[in-house]
C-alpha atoms as a PDB file:
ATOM      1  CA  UNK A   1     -11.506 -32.671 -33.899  1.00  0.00           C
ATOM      2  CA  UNK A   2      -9.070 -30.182 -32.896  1.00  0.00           C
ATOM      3  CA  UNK A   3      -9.465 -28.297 -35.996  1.00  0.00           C
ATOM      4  CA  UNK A   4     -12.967 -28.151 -35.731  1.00  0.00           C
ATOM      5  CA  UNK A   5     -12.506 -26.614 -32.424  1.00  0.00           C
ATOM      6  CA  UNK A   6     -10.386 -24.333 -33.481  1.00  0.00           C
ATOM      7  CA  UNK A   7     -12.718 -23.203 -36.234  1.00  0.00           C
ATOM      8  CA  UNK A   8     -15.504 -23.006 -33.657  1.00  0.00           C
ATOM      9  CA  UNK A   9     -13.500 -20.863 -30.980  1.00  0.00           C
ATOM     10  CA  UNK A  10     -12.748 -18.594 -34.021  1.00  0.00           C
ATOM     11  CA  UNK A  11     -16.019 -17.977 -35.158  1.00  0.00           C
ATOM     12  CA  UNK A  12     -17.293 -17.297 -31.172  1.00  0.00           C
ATOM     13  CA  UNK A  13     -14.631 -15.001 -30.878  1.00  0.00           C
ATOM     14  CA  UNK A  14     -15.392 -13.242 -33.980  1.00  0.00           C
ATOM     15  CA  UNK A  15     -19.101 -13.080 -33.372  1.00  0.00           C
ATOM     16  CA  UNK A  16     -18.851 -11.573 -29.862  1.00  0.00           C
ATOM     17  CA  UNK A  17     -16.407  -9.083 -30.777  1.00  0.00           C
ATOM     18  CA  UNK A  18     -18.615  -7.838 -33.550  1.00  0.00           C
ATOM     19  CA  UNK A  19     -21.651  -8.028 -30.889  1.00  0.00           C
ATOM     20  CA  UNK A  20     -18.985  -5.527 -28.665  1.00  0.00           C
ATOM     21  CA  UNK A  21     -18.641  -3.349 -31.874  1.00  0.00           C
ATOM     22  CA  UNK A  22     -22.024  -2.968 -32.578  1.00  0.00           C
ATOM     23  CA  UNK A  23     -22.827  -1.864 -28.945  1.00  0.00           C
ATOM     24  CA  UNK A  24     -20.260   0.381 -28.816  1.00  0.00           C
ATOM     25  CA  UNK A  25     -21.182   2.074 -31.854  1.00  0.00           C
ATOM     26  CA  UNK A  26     -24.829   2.387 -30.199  1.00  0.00           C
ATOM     27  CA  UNK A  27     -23.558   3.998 -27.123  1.00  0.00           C
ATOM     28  CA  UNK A  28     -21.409   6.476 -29.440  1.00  0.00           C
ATOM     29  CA  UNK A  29     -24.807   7.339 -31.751  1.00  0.00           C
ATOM     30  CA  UNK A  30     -26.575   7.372 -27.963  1.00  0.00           C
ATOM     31  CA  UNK A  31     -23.651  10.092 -26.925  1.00  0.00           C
ATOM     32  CA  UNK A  32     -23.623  12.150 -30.408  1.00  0.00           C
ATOM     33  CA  UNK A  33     -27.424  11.991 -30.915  1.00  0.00           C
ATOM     34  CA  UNK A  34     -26.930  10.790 -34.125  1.00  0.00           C
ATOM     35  CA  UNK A  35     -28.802   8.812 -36.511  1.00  0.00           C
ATOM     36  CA  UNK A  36     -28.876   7.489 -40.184  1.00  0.00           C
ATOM     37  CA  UNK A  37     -32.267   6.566 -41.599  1.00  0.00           C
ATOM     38  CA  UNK A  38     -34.591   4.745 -38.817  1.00  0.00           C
ATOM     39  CA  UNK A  39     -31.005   3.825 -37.369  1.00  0.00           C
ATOM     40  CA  UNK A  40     -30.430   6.141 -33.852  1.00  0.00           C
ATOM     41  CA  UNK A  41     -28.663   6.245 -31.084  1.00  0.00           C
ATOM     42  CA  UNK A  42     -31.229   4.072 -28.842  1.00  0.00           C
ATOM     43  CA  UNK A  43     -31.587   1.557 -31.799  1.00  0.00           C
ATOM     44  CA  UNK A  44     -28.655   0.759 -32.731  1.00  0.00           C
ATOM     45  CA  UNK A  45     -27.461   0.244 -28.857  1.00  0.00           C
ATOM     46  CA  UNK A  46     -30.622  -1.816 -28.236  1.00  0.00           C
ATOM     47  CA  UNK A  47     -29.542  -3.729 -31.488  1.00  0.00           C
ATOM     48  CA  UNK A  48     -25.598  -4.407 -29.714  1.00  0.00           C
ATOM     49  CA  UNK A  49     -27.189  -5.398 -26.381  1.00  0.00           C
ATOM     50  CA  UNK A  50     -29.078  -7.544 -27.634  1.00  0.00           C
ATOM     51  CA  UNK A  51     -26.504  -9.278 -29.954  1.00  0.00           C
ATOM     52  CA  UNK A  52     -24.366  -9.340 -26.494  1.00  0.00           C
ATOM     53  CA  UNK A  53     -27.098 -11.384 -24.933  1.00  0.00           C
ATOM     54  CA  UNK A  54     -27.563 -13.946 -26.954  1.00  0.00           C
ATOM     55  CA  UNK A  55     -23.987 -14.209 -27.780  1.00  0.00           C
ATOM     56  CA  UNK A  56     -23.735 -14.554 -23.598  1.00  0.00           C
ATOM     57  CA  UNK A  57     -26.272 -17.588 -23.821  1.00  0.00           C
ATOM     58  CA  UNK A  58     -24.043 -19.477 -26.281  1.00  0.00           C
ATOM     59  CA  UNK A  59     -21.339 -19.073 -24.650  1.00  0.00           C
ATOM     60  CA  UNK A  60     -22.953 -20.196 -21.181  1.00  0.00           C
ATOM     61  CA  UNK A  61     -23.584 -23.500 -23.579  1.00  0.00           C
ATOM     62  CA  UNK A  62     -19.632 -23.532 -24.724  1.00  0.00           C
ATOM     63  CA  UNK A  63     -17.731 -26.212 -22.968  1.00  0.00           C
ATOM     64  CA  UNK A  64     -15.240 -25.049 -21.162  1.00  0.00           C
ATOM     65  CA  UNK A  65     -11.074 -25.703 -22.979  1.00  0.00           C
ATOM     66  CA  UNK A  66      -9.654 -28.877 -21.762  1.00  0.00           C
ATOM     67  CA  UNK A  67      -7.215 -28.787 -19.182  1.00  0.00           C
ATOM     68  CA  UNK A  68      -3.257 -29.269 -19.558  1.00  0.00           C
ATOM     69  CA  UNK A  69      -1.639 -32.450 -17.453  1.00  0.00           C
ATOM     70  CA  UNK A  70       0.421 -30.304 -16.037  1.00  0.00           C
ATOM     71  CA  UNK A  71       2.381 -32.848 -13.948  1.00  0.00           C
ATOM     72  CA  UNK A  72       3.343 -34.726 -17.121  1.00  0.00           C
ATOM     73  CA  UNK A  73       5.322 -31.116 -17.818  1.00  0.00           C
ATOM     74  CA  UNK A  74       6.599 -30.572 -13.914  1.00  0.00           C
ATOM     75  CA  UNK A  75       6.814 -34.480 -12.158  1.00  0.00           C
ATOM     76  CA  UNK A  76       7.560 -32.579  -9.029  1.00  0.00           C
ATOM     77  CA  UNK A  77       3.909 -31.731  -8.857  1.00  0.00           C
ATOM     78  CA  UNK A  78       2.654 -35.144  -8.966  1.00  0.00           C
ATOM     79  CA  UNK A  79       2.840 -36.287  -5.260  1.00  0.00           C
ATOM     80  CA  UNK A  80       1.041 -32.791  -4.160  1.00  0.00           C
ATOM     81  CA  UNK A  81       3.313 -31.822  -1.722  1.00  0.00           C
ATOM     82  CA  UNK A  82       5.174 -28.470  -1.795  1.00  0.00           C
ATOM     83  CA  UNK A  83       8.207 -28.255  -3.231  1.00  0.00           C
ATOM     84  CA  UNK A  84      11.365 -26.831  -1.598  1.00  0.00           C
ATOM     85  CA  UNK A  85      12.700 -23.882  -3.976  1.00  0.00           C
ATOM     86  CA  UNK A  86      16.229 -24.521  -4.646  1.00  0.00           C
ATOM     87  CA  UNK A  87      18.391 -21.231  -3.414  1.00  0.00           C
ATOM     88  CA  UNK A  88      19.785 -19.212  -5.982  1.00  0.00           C
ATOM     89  CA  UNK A  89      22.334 -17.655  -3.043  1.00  0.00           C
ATOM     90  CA  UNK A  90      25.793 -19.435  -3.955  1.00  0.00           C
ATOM     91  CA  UNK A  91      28.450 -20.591  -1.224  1.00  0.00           C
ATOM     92  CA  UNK A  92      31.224 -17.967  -1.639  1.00  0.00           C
ATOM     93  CA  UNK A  93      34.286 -19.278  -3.662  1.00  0.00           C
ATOM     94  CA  UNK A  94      37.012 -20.538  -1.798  1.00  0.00           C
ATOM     95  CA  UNK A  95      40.521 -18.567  -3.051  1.00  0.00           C
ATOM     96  CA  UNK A  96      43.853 -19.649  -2.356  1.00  0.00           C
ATOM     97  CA  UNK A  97      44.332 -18.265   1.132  1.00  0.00           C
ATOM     98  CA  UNK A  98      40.602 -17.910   2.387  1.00  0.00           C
ATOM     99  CA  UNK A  99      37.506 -16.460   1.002  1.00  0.00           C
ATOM    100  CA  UNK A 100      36.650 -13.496  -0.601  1.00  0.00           C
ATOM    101  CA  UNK A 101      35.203 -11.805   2.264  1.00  0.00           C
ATOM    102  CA  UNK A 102      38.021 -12.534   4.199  1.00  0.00           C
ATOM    103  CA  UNK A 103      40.244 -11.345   1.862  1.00  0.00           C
ATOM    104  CA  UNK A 104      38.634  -8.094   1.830  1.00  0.00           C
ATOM    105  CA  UNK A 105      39.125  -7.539   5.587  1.00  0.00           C
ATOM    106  CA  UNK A 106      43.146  -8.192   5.179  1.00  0.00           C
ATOM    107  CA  UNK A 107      43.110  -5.484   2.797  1.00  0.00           C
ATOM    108  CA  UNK A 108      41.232  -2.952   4.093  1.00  0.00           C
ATOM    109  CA  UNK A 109      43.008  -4.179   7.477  1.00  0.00           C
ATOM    110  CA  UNK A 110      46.200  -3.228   5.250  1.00  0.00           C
ATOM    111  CA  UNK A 111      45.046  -0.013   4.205  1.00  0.00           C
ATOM    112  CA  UNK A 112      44.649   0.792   7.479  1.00  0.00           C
ATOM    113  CA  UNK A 113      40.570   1.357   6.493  1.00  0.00           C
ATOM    114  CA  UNK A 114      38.556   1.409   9.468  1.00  0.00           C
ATOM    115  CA  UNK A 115      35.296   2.741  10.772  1.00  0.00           C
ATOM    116  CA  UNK A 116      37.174   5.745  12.347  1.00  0.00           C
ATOM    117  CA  UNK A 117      38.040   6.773   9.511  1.00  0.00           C
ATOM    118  CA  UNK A 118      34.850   6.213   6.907  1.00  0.00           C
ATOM    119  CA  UNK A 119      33.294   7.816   9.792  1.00  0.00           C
ATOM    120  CA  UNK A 120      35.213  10.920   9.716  1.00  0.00           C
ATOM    121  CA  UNK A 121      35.503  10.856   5.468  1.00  0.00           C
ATOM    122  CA  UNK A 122      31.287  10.911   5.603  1.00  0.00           C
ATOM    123  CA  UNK A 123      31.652  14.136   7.852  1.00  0.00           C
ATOM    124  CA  UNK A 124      33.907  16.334   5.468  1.00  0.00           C
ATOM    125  CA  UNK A 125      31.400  14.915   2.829  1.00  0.00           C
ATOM    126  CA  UNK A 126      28.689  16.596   5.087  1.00  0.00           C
ATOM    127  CA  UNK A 127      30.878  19.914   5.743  1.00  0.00           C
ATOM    128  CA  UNK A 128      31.728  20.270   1.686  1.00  0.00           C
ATOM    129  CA  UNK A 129      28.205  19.537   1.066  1.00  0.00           C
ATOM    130  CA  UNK A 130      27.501  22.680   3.520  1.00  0.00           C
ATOM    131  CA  UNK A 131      30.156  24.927   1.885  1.00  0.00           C
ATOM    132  CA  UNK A 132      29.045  23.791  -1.512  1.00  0.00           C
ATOM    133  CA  UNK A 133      25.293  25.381  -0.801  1.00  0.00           C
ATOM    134  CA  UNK A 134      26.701  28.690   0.882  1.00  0.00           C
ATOM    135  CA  UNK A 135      28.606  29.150  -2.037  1.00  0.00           C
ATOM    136  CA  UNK A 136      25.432  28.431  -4.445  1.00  0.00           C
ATOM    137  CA  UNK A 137      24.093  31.197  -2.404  1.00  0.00           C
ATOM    138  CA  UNK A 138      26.716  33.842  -2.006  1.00  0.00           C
ATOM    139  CA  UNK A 139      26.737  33.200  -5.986  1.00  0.00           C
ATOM    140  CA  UNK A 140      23.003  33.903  -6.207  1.00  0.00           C
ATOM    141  CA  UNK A 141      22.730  36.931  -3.811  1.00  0.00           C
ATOM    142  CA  UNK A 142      26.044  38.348  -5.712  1.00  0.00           C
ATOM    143  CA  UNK A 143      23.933  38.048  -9.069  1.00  0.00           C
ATOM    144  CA  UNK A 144      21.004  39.824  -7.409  1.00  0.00           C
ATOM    145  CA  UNK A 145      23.633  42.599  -6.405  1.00  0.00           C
ATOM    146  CA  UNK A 146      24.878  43.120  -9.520  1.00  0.00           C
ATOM    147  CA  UNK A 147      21.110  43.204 -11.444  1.00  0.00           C
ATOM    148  CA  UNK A 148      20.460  45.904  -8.501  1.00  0.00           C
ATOM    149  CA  UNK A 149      23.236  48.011  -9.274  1.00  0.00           C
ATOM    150  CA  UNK A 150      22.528  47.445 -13.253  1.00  0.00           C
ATOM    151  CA  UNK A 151      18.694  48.844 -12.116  1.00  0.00           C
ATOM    152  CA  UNK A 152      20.188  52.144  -9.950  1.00  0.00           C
ATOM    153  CA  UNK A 153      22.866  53.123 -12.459  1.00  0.00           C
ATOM    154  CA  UNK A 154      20.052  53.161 -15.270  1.00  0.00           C
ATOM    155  CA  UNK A 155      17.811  55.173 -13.119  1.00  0.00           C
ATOM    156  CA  UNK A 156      20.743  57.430 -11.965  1.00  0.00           C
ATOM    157  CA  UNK A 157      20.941  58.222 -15.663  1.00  0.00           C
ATOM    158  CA  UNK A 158      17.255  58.991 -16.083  1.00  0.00           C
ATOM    159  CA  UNK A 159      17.830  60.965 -13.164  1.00  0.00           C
ATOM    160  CA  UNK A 160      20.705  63.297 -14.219  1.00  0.00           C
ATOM    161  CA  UNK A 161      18.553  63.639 -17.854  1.00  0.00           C
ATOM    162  CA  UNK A 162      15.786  65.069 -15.800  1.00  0.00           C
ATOM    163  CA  UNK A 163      18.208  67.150 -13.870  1.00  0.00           C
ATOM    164  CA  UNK A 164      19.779  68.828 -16.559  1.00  0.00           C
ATOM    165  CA  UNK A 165      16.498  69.259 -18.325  1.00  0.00           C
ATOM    166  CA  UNK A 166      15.426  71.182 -15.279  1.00  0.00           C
ATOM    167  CA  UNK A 167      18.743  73.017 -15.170  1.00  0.00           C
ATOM    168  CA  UNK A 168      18.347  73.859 -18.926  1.00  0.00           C
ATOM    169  CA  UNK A 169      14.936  75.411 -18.811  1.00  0.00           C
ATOM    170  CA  UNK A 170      16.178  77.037 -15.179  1.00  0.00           C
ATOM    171  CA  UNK A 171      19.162  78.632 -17.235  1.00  0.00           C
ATOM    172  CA  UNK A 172      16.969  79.326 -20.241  1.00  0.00           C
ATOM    173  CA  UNK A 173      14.513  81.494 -18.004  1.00  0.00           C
ATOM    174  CA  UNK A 174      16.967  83.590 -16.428  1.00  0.00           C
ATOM    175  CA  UNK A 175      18.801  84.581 -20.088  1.00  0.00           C
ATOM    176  CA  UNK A 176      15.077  85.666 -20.920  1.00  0.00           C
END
């Protein structure tokens, strides 16, 4: 029987999908006013909506698929009460000596690491952070400065061109 099932199922699913095809191919003739022979827009999308209907009726007919036992795959769920997740947060290890954590505090105790002094190692972050964007700027106003100066000696030059073209014609009128 589950074969035959299967076969059915297939042949519904293929049936509606070409009923979905056909009415989107209507609503693209619909769009692109086209049409081949009697076949236009409004016909063939008439045609797919159609199709769609009936192919909603037998499936409104279609028994629904069967259920899974799904407390023959998870016995926990059989009694119907909630069940208490297991934590995946693990006791910390025990080493020789103590635990981990408390290891950790010896040795920055050791290192003489304390809050004083992350405190005061996050402020010089902050102060070479500061220095690091005046610098980005002094480099940025110092490249304007030099594309300035790159501008006024080429139009210095333009100027002393049109300066001793003046002076030439000057000189050139009084020898006349």
């Amino acid at each position: 029987m589950a074969a035959k099932t299967k076969a059915k199922d297939k042949m519904l699913n293929m049936v509606y999908s070409l009923g979905a095809a056909v009415v989107i191919l209507g609503a693209l003739f619909k769009i692109n006013h086209w049409s081949i022979g009697p076949l236009d827009g409004t016909v063939v999308l008439a045609i797919g909506l159609i199709a769609e209907a009936i192919i909603f009726v037998i499936f409104a007919f279609d028994p629904p698929a069967g259920e899974y036992d799904w407390e023959k795959a998870y016995p926990e769920l059989a009694d119907g009460e909630p069940v208490a997740r297991k934590s995946s947060i693990q006791a910390e290890p025990e080493l020789e000596g103590g635990s981990l954590s408390q290891k950790l505090d010896d040795l920055l105790k050791d290192a003489r690491i304390d809050a004083e002094l992350v405190t005061s190692l996050k402020h010089s972050f902050e102060k070479l952070g500061h220095s690091v964007d005046a610098l980005n700027q002094s480099t940025e106003d110092a490249k304007n400065v030099s594309e300035q100066l790159n501008t006024l000696s080429g139009n210095l030059s333009s100027l002393n061109n049109v300066y001793g073209g003046m002076l030439s014609a000057m000189s050139g009128k009084n020898n006349g």
